[in-house]
PDB file of N, CA and C in Angstrom:
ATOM      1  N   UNK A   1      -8.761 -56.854  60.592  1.00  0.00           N
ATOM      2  CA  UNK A   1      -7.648 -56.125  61.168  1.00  0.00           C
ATOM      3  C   UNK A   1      -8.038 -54.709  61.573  1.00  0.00           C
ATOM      4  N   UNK A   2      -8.867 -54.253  60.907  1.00  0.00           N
ATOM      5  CA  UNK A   2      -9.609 -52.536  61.520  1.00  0.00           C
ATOM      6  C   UNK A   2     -10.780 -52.524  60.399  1.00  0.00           C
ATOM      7  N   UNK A   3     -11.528 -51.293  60.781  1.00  0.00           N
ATOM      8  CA  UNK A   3     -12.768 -51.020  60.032  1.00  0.00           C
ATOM      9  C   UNK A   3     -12.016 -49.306  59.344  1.00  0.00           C
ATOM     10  N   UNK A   4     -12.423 -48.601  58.423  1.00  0.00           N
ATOM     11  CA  UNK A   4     -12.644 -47.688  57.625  1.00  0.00           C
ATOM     12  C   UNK A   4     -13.547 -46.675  58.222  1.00  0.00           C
ATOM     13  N   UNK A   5     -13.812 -45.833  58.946  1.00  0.00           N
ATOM     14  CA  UNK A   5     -14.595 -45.013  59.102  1.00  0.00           C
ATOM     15  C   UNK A   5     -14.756 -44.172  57.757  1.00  0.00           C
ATOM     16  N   UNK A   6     -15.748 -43.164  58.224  1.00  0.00           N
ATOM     17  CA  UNK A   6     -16.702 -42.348  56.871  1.00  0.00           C
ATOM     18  C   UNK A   6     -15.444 -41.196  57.322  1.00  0.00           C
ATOM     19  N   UNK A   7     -15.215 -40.739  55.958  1.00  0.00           N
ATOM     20  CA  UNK A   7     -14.363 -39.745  55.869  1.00  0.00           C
ATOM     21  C   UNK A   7     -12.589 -39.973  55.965  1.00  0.00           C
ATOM     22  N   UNK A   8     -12.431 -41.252  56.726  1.00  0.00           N
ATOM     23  CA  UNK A   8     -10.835 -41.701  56.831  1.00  0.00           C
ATOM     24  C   UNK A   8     -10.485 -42.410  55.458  1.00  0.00           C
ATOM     25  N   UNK A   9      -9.786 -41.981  55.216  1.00  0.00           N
ATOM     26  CA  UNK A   9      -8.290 -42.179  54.136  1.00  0.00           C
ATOM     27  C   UNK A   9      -7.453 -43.493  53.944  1.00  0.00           C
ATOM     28  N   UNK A  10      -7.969 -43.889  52.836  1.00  0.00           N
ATOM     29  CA  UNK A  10      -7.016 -45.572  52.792  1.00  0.00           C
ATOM     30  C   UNK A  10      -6.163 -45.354  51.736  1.00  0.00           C
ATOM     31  N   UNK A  11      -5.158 -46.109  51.630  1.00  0.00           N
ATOM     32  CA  UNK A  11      -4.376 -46.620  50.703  1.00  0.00           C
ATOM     33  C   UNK A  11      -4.556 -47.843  49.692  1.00  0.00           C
ATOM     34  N   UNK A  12      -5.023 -48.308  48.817  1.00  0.00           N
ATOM     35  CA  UNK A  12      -5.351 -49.375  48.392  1.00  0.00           C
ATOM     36  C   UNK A  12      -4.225 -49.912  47.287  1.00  0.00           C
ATOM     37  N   UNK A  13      -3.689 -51.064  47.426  1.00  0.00           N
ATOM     38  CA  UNK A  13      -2.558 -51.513  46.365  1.00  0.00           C
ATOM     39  C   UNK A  13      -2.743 -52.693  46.324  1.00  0.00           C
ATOM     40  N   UNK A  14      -2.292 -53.318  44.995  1.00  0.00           N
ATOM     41  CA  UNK A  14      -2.848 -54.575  44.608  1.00  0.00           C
ATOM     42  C   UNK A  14      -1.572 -55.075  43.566  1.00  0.00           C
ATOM     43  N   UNK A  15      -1.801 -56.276  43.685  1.00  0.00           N
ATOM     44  CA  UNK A  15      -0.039 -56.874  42.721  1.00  0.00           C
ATOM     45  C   UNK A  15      -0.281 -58.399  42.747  1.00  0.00           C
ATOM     46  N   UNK A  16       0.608 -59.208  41.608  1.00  0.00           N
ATOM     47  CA  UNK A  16       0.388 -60.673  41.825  1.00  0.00           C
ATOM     48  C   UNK A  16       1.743 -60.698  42.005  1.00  0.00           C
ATOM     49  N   UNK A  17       1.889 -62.124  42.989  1.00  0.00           N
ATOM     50  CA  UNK A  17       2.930 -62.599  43.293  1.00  0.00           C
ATOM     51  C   UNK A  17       4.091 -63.084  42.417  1.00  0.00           C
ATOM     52  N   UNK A  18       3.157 -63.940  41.181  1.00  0.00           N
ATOM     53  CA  UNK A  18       4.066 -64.653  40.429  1.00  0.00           C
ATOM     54  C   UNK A  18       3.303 -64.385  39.172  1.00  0.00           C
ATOM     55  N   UNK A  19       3.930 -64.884  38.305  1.00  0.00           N
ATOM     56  CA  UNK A  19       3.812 -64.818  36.718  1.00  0.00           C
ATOM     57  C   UNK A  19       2.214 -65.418  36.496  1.00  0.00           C
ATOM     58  N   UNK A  20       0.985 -65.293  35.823  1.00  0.00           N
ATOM     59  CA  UNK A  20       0.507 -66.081  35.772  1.00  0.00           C
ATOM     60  C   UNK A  20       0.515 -67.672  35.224  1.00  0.00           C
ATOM     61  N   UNK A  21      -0.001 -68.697  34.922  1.00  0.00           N
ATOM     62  CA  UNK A  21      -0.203 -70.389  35.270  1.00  0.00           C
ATOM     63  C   UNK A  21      -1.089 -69.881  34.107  1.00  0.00           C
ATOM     64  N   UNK A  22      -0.706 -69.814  32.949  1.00  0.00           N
ATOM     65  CA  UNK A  22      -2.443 -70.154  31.765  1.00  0.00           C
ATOM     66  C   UNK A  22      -3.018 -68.695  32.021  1.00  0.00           C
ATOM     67  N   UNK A  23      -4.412 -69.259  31.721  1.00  0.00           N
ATOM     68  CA  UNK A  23      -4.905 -68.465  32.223  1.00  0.00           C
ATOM     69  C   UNK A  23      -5.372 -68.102  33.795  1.00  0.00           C
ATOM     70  N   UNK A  24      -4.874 -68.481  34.308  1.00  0.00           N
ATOM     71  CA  UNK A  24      -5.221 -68.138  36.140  1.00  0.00           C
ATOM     72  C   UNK A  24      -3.987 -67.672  36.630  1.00  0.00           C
ATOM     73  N   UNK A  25      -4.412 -66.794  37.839  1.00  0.00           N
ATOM     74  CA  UNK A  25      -3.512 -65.967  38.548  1.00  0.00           C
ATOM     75  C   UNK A  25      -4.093 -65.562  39.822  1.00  0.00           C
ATOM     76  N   UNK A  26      -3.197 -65.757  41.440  1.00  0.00           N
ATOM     77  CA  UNK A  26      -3.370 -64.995  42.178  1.00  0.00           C
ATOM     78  C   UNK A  26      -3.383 -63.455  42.299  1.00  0.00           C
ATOM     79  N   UNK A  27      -4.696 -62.885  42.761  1.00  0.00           N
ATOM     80  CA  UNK A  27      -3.533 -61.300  42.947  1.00  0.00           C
ATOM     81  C   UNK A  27      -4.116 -61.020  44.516  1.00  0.00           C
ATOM     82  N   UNK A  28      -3.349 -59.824  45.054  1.00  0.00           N
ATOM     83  CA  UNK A  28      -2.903 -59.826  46.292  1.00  0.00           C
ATOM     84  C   UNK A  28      -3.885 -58.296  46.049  1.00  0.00           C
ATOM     85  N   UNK A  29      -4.181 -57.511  47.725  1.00  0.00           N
ATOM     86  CA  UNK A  29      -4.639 -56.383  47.287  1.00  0.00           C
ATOM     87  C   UNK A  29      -5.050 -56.091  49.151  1.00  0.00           C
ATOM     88  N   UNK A  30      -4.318 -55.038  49.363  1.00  0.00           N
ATOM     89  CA  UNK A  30      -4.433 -54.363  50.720  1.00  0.00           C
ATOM     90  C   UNK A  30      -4.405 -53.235  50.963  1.00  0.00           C
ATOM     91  N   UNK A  31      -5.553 -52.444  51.837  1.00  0.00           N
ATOM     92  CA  UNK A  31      -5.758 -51.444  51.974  1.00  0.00           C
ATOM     93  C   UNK A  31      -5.132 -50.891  53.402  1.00  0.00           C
ATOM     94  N   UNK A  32      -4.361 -50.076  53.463  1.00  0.00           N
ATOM     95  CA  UNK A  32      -3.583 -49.217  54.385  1.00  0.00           C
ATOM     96  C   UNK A  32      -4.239 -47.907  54.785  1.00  0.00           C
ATOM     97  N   UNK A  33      -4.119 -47.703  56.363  1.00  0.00           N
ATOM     98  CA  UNK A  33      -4.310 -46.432  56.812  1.00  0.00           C
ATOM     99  C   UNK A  33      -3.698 -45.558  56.979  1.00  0.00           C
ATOM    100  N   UNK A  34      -3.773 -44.166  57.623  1.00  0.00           N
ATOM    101  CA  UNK A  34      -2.754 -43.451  57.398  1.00  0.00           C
ATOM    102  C   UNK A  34      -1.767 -43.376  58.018  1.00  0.00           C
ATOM    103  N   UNK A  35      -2.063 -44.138  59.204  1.00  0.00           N
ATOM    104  CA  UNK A  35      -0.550 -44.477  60.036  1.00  0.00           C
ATOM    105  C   UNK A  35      -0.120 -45.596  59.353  1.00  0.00           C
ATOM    106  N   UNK A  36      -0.308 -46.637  58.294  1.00  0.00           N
ATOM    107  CA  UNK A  36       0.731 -47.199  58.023  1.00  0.00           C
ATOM    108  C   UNK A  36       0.048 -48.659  58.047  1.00  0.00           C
ATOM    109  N   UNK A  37      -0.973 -48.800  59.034  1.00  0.00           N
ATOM    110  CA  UNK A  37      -1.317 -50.109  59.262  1.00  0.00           C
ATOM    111  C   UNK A  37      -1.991 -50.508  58.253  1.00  0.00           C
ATOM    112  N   UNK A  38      -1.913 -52.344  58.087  1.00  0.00           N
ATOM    113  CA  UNK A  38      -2.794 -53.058  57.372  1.00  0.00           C
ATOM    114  C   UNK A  38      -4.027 -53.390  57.690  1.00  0.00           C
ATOM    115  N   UNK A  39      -5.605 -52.951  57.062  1.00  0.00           N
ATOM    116  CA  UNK A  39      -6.618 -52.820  57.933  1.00  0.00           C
ATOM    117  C   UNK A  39      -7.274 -53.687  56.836  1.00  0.00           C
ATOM    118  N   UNK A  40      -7.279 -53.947  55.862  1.00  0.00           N
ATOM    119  CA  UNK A  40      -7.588 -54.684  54.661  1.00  0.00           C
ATOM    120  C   UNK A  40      -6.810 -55.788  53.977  1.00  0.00           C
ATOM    121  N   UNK A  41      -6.744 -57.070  53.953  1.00  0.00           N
ATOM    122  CA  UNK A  41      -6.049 -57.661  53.434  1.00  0.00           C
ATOM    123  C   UNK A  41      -6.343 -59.371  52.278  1.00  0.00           C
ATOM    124  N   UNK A  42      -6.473 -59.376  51.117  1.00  0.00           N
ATOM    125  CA  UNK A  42      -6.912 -60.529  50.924  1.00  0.00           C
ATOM    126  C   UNK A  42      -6.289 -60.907  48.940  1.00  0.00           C
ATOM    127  N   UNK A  43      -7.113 -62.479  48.817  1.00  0.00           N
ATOM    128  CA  UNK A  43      -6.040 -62.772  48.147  1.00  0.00           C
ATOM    129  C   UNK A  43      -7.514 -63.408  47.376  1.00  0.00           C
ATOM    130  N   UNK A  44      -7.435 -63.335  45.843  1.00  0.00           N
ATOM    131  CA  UNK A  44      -8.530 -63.455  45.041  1.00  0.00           C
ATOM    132  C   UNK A  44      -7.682 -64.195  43.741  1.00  0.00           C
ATOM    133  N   UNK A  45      -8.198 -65.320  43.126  1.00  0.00           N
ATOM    134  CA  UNK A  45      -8.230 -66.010  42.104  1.00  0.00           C
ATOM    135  C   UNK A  45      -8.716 -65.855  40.961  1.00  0.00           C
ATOM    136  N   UNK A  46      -7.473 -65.328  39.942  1.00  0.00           N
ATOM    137  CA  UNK A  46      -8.610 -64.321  38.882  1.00  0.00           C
ATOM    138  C   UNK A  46      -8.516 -65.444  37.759  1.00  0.00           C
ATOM    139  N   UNK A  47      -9.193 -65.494  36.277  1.00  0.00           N
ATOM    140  CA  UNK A  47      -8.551 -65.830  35.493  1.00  0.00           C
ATOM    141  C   UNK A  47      -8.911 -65.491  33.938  1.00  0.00           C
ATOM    142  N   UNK A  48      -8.561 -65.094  33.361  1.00  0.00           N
ATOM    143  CA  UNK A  48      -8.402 -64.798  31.628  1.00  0.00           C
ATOM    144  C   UNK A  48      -9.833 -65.569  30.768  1.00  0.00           C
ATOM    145  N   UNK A  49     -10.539 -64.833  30.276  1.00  0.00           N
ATOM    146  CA  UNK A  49     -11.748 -65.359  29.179  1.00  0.00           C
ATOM    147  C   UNK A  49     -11.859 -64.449  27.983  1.00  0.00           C
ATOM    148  N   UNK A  50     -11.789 -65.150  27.047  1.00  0.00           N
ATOM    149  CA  UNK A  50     -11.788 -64.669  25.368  1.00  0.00           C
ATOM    150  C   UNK A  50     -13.107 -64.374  25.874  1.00  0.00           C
ATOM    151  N   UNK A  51     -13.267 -62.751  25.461  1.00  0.00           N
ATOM    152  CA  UNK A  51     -15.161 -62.074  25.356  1.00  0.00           C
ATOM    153  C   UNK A  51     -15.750 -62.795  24.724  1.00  0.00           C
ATOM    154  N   UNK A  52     -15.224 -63.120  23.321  1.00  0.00           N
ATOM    155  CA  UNK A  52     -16.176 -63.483  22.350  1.00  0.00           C
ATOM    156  C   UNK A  52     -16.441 -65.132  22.661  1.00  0.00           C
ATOM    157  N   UNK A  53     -15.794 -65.975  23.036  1.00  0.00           N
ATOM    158  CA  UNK A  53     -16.267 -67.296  22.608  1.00  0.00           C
ATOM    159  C   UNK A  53     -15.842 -67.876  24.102  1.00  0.00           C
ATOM    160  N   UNK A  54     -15.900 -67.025  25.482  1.00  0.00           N
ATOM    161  CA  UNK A  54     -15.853 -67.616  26.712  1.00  0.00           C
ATOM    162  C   UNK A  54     -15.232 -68.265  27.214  1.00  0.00           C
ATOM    163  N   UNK A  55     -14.341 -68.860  26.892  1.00  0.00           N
ATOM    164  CA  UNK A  55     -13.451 -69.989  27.255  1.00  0.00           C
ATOM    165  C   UNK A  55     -11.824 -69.422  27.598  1.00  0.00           C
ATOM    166  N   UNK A  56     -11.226 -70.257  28.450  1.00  0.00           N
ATOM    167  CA  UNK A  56     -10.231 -69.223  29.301  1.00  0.00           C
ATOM    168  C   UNK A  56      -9.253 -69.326  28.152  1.00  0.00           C
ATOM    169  N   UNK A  57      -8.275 -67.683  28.792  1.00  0.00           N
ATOM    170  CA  UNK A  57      -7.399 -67.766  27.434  1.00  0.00           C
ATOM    171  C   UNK A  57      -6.025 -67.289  28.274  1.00  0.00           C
ATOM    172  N   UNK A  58      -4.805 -67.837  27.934  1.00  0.00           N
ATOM    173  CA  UNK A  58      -3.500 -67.537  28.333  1.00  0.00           C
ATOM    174  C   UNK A  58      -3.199 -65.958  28.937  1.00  0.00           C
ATOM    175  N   UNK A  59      -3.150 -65.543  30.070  1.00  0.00           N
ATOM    176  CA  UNK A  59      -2.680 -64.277  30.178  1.00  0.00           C
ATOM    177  C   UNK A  59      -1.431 -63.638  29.586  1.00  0.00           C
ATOM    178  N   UNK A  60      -1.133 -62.743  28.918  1.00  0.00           N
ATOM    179  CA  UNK A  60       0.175 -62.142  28.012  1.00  0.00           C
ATOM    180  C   UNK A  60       0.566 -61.515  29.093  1.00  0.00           C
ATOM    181  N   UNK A  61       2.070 -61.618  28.651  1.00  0.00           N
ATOM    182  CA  UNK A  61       3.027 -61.123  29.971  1.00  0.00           C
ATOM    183  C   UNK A  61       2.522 -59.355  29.868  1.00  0.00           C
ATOM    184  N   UNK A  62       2.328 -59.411  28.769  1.00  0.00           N
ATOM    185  CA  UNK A  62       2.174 -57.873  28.975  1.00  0.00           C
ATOM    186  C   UNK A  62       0.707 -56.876  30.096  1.00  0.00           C
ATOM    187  N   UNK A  63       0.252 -57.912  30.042  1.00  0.00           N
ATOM    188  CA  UNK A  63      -1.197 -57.933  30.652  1.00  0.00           C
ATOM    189  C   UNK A  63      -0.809 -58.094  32.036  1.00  0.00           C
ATOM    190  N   UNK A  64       0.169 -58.907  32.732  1.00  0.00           N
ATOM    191  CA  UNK A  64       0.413 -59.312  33.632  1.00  0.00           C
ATOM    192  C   UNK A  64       1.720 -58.524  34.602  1.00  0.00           C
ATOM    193  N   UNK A  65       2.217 -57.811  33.428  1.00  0.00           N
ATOM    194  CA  UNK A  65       3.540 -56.853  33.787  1.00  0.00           C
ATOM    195  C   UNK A  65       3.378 -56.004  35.114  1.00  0.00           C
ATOM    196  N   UNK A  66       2.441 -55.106  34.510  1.00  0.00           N
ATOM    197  CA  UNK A  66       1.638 -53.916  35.581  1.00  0.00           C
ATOM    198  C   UNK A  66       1.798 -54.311  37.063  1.00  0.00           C
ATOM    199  N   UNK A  67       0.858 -55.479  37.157  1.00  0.00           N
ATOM    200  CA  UNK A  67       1.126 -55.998  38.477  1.00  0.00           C
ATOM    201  C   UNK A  67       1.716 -56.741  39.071  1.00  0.00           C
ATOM    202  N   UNK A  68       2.708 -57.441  38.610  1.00  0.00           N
ATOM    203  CA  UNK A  68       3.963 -58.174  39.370  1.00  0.00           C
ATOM    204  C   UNK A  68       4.581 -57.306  40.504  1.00  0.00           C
ATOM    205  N   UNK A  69       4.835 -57.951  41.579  1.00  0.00           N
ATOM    206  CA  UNK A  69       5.346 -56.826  43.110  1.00  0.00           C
ATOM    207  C   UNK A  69       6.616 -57.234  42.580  1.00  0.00           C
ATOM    208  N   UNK A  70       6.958 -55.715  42.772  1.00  0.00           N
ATOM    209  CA  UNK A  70       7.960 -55.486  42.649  1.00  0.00           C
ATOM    210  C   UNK A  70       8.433 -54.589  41.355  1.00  0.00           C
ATOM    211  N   UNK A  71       7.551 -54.468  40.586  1.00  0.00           N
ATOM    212  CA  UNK A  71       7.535 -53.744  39.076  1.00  0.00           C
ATOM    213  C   UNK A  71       6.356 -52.318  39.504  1.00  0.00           C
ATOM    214  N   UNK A  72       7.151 -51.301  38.764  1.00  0.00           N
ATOM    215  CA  UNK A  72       6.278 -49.921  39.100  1.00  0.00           C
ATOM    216  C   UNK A  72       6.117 -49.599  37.908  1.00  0.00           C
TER     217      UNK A  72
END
């Protein structure tokens, strides 16, 4: 949708759509210029792993709060 020049100014914001599924979750994340336009836009598949023993683990709403659109 546009390129970033050296020295120009983005906006970057990021949010999931919905609650996470387990441990997996979409999140959303677009970078804006300073007029307003969308020049960055894309959609990434994250999902939850216990450090210690690797294996995916339930995301807590609380973990997940932050970025729900629509929650500040």
């Amino acid at each position: 949708r546009g390129n970033v020049k050296l020295g120009e100014h983005v906006t970057a914001r990021t949010w999931i759509e919905k609650p996470p599924k387990g441990a997996q979750f979409d999140r959303r994340v677009e970078f804006v210029n300073a007029a307003g336009k969308t020049i960055v836009s894309a959609n990434t598949t994250w999902a939850m792993l216990d450090r210690a023993s690797g294996r995916l683990m339930r995301v807590r709403d609380e973990v997940a709060a932050p970025f729900l659109e629509g929650q500040e």
